[in-house]
N, C-alpha and C. Protein backbone atom coordinates (compact mmCIF):
# COMPACT_ATOMS: atom_id res chain seq x y z
N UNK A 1 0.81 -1.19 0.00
CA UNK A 1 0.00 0.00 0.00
C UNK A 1 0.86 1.26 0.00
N UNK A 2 1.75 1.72 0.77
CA UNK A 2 3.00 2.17 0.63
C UNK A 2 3.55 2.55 -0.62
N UNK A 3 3.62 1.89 -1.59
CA UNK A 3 4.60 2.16 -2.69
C UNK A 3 2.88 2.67 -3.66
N UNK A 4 2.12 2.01 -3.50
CA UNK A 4 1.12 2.86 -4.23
C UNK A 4 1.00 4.03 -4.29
N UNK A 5 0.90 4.46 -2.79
CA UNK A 5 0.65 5.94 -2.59
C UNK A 5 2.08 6.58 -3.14
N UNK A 6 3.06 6.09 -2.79
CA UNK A 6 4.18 6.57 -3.37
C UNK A 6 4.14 6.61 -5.05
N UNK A 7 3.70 5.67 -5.31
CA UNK A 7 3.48 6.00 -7.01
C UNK A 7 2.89 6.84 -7.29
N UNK A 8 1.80 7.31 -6.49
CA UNK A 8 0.92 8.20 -7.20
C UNK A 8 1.18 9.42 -6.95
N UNK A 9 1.78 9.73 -5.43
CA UNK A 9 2.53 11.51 -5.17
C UNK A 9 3.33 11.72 -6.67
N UNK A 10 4.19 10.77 -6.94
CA UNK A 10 5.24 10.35 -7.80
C UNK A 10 4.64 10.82 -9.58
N UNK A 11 4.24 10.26 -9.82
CA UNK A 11 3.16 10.47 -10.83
C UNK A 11 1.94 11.29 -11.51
N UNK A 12 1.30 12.00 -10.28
CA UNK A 12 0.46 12.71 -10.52
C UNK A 12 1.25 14.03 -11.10
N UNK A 13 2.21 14.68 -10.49
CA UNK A 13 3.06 15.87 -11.29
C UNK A 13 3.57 15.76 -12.90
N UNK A 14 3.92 14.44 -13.02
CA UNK A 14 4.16 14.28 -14.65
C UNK A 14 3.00 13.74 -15.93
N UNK A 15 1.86 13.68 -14.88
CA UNK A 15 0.56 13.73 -15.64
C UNK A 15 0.20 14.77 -15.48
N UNK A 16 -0.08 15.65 -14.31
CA UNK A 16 -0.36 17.14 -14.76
C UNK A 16 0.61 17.54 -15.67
N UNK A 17 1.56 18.18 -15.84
CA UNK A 17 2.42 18.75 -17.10
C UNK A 17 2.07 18.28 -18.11
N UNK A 18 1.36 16.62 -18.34
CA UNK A 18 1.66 16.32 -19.54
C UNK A 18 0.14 16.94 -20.54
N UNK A 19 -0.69 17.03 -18.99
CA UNK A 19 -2.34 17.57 -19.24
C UNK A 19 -2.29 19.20 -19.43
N UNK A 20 -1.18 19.84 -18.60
CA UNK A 20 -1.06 21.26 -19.15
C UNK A 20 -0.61 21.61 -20.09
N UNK A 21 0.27 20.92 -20.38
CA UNK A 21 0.57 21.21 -22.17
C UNK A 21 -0.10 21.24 -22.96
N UNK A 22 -1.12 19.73 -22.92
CA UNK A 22 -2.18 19.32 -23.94
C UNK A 22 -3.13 20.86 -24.25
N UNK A 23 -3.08 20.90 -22.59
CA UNK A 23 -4.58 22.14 -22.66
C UNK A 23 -3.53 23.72 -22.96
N UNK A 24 -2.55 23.81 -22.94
CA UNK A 24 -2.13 24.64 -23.56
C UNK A 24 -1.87 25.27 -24.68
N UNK A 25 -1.57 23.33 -25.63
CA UNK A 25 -1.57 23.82 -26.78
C UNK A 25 -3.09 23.93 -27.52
N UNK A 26 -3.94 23.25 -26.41
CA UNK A 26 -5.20 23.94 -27.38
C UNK A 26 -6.06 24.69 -27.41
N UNK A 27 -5.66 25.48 -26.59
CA UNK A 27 -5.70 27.14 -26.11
C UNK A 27 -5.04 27.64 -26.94
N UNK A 28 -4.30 27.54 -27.22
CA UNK A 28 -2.81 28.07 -28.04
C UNK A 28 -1.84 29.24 -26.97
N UNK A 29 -1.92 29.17 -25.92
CA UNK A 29 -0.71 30.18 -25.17
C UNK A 29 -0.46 29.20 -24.60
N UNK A 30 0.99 30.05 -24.09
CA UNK A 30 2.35 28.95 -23.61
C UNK A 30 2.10 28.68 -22.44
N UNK A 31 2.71 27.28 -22.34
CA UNK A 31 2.82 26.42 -21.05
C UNK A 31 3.28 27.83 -19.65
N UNK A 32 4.10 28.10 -19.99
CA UNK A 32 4.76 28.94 -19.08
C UNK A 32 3.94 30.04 -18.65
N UNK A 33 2.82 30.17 -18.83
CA UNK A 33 2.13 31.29 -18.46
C UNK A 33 1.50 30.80 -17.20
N UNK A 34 0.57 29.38 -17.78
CA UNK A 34 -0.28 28.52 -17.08
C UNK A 34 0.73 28.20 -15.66
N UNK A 35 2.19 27.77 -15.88
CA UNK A 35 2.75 27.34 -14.85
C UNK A 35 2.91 28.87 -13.46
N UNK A 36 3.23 29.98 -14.41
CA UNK A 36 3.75 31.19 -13.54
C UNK A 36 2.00 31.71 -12.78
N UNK A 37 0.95 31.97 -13.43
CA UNK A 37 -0.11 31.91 -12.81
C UNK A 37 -0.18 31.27 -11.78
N UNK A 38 -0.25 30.32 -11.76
CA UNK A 38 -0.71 29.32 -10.57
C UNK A 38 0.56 29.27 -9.84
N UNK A 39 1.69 29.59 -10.01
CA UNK A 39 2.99 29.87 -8.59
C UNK A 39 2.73 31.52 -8.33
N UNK A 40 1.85 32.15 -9.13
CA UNK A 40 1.84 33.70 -8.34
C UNK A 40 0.79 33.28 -7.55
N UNK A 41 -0.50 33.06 -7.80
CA UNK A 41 -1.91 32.67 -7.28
C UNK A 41 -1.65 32.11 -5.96
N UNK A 42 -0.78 31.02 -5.90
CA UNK A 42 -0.43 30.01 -4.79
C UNK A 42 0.22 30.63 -3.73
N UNK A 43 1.30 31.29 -4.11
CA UNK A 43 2.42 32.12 -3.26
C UNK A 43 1.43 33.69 -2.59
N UNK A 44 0.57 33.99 -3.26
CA UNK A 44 -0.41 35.48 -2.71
C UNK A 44 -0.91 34.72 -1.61
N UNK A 45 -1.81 33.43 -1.86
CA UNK A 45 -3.01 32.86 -1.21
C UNK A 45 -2.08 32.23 0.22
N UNK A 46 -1.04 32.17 -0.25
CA UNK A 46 -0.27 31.43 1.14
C UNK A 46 -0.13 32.77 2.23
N UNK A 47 0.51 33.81 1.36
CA UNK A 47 1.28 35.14 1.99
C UNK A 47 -0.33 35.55 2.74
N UNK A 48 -1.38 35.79 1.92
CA UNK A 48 -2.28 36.49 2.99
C UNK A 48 -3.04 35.12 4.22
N UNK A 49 -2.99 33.81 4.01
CA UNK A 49 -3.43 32.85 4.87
C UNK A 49 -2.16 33.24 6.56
N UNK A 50 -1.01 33.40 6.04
CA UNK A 50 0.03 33.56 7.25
C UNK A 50 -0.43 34.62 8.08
N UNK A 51 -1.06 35.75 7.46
CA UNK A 51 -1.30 36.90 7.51
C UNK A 51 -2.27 36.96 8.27
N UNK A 52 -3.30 36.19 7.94
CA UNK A 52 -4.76 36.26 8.90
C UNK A 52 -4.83 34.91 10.03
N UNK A 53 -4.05 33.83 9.41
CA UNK A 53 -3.61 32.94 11.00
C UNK A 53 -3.57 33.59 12.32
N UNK A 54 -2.81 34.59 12.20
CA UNK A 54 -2.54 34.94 13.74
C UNK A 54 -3.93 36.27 14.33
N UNK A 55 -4.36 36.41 13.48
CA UNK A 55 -5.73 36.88 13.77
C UNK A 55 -6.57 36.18 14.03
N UNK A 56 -6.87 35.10 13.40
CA UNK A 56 -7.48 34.03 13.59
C UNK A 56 -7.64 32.59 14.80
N UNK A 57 -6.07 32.87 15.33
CA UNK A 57 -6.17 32.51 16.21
C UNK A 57 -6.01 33.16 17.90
N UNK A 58 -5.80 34.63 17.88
CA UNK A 58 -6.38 35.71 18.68
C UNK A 58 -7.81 35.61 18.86
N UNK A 59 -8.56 35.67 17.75
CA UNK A 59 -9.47 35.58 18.14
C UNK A 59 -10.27 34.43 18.65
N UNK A 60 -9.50 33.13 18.66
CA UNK A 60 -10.57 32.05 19.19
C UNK A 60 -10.10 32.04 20.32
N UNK A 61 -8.48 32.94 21.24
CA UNK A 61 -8.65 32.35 22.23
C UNK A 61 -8.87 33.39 23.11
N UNK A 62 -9.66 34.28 22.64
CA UNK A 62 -10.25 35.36 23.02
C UNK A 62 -12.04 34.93 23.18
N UNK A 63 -11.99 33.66 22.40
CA UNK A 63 -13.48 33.32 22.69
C UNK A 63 -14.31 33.65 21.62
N UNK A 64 -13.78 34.33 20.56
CA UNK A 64 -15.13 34.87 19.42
C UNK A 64 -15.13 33.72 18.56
N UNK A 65 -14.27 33.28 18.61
CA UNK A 65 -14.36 32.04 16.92
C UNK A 65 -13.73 30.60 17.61
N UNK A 66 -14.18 29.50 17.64
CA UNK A 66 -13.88 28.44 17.84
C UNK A 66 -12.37 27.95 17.06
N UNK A 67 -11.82 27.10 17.84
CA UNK A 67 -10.36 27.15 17.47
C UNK A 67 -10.23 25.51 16.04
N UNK A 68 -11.39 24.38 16.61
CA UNK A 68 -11.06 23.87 15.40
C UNK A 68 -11.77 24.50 13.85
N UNK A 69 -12.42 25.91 14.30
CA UNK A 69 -12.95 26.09 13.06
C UNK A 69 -11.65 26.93 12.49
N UNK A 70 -11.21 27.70 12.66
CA UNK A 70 -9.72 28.08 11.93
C UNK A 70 -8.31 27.71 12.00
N UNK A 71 -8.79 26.66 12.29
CA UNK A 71 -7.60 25.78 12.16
C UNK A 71 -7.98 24.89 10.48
N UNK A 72 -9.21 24.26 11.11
CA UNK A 72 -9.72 23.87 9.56
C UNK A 72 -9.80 24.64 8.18
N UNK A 73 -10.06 25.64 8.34
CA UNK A 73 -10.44 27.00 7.35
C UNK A 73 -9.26 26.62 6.68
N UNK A 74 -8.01 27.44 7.95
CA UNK A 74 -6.24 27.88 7.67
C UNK A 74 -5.90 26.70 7.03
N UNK A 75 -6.46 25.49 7.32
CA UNK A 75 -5.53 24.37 6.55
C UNK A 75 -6.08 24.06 5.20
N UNK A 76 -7.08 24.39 5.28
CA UNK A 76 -7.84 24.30 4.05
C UNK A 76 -7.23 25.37 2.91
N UNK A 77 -7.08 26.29 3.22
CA UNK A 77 -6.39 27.42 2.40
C UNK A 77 -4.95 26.92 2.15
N UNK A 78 -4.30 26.73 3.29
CA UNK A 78 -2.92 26.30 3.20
C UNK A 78 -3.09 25.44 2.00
N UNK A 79 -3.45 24.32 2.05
CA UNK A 79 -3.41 22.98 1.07
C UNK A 79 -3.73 23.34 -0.33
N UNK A 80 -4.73 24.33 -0.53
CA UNK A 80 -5.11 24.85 -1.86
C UNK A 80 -4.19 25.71 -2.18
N UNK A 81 -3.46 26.09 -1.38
CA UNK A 81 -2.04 27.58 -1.86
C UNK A 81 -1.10 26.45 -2.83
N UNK A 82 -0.63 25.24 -1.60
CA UNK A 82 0.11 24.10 -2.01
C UNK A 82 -0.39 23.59 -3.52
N UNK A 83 -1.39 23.79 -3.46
CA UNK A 83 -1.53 22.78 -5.08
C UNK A 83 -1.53 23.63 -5.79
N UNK A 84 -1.77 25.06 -5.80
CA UNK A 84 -1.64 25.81 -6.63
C UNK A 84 -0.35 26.32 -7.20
N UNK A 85 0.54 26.02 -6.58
CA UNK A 85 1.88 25.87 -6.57
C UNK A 85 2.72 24.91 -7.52
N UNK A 86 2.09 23.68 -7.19
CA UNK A 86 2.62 22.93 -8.00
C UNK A 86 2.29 23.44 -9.65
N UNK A 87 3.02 22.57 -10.40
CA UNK A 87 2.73 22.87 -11.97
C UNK A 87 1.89 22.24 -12.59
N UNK A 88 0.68 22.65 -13.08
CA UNK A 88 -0.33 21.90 -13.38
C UNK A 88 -1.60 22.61 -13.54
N UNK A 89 -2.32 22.36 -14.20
CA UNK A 89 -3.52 22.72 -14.78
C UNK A 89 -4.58 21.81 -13.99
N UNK A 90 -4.22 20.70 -13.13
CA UNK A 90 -5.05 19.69 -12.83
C UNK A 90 -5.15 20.04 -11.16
N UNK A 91 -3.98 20.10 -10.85
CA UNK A 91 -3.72 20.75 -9.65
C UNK A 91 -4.45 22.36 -9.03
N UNK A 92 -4.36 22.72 -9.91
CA UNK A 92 -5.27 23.94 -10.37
C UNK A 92 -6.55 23.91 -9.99
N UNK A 93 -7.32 23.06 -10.38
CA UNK A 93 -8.67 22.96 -10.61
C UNK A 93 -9.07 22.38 -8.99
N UNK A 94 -8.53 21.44 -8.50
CA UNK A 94 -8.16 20.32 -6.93
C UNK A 94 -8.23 22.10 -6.30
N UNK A 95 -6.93 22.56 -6.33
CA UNK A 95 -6.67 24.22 -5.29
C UNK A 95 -8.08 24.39 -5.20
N UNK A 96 -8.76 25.06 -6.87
CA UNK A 96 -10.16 26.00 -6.21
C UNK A 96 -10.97 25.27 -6.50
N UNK A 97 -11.69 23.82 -6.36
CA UNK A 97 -12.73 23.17 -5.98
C UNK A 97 -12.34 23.10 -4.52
N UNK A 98 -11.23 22.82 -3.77
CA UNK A 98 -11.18 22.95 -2.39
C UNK A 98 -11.49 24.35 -1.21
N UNK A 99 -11.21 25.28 -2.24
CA UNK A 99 -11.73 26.53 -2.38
C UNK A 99 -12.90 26.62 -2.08
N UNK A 100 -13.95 25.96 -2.74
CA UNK A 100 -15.03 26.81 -3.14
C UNK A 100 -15.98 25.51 -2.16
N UNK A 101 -15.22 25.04 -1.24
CA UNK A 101 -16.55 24.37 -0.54
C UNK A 101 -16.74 25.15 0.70
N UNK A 102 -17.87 24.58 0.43
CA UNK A 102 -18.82 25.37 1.75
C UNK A 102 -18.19 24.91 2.98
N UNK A 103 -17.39 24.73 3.58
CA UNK A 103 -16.82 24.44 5.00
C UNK A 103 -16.80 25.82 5.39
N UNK A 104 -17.30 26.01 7.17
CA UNK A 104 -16.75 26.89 8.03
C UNK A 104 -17.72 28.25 7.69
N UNK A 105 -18.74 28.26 7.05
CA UNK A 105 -19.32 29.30 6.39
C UNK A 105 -20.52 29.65 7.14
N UNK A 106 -20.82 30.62 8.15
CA UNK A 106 -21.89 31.13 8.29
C UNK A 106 -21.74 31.04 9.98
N UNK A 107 -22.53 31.52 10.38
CA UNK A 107 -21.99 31.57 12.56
C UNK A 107 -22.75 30.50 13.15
N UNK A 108 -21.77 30.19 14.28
CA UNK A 108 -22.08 29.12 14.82
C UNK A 108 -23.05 29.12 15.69
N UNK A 109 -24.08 28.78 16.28
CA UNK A 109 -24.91 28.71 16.77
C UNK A 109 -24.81 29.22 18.66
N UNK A 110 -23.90 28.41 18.95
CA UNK A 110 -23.33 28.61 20.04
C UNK A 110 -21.92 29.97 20.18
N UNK A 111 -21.89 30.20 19.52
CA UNK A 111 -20.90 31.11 19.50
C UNK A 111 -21.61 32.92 19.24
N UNK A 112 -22.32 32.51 18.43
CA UNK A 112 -23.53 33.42 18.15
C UNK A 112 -24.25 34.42 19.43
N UNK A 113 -25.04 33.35 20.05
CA UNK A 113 -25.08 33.86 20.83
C UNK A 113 -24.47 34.46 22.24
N UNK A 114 -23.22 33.46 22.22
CA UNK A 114 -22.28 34.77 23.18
C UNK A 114 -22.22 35.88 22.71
N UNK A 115 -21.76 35.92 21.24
CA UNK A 115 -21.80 37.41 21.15
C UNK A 115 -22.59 37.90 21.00
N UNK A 116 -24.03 37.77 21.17
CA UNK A 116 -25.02 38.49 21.13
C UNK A 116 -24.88 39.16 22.55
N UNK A 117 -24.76 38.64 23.73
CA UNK A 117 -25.04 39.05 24.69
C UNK A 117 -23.76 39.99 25.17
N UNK A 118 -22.61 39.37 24.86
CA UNK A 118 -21.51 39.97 25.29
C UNK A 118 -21.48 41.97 24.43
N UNK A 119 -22.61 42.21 23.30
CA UNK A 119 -22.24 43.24 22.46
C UNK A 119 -23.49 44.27 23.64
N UNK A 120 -24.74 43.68 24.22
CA UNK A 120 -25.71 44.30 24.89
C UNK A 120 -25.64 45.03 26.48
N UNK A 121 -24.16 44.33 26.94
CA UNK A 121 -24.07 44.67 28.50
C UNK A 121 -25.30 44.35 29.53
N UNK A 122 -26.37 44.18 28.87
CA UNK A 122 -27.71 44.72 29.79
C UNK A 122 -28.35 44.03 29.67
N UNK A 123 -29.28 43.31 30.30
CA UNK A 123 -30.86 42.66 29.98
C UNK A 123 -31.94 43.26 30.55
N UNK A 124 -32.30 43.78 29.26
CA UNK A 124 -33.60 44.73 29.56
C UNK A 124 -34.63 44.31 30.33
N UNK A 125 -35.71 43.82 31.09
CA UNK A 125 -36.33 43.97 31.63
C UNK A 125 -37.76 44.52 32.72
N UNK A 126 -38.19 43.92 33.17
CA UNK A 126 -39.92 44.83 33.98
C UNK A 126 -39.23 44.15 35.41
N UNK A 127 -39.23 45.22 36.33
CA UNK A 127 -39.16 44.23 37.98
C UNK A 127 -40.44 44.60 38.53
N UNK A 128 -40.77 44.25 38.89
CA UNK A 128 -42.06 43.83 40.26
C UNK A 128 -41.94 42.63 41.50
N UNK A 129 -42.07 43.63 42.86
CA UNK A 129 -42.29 42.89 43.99
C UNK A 129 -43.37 42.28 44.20
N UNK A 130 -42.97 41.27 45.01
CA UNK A 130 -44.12 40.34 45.12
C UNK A 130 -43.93 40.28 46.51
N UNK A 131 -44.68 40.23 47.41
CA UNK A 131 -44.47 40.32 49.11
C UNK A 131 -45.28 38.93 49.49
């Protein structure tokens, strides 16, 4: 099982190239464009992920954002910077379908409402004694 997976880390890079070419030449622009795109794309998406990590994790241990949710996010980005990196047109496509899933999207239920309460100071209220 071992040498499989090893075949295929192994392998998948010289089938992408051999698929970016294809789709290069029938596009008709050069390989080298397709390759420098996706190492600028990859190298931005990494530089601003480093960038908002440490915001990201200020804020969960500050309590606003749960810590396996940006951890998941950050790695999720990380991994799509990584493939975008590599050379490939196939790799490419893997980066922003990993991209574009819905993970981590929208507030958490429980988290939500802390900050609801934590933004109000106050709970409004009627008092009346009762003797």
């Amino acid at each position: 099982m071992r040498f499989v997976l090893l075949a295929i880390v192994l392998v998948f890079p010289l089938v992408d190239l051999y698929v970016t070419a294809r789709f290069a030449r029938w596009l008709g622009t050069p390989m080298w464009a397709w390759l420098v795109a996706g190492l600028i794309g990859g190298a931005w998406l990494l530089r601003n992920e480093r960038l908002s990590f440490r915001t990201n994790t200020l804020a969960a241990l500050h309590g606003e954002q749960s810590l396996l949710r940006g951890l998941v996010d950050s790695g999720r980005k990380v991994l799509a910077a990584l493939l975008l990196m590599l050379p490939g047109v196939m790799s490419d496509v893997l980066a922003l379908t990993l991209l574009m899933l819905p993970i981590n999207h929208g507030p958490q239920p429980a988290m939500a409402g802390r900050a609801h309460l934590r933004r109000r100071q106050a709970i409004d209220g009627d008092y009346r004694r009762l003797d």
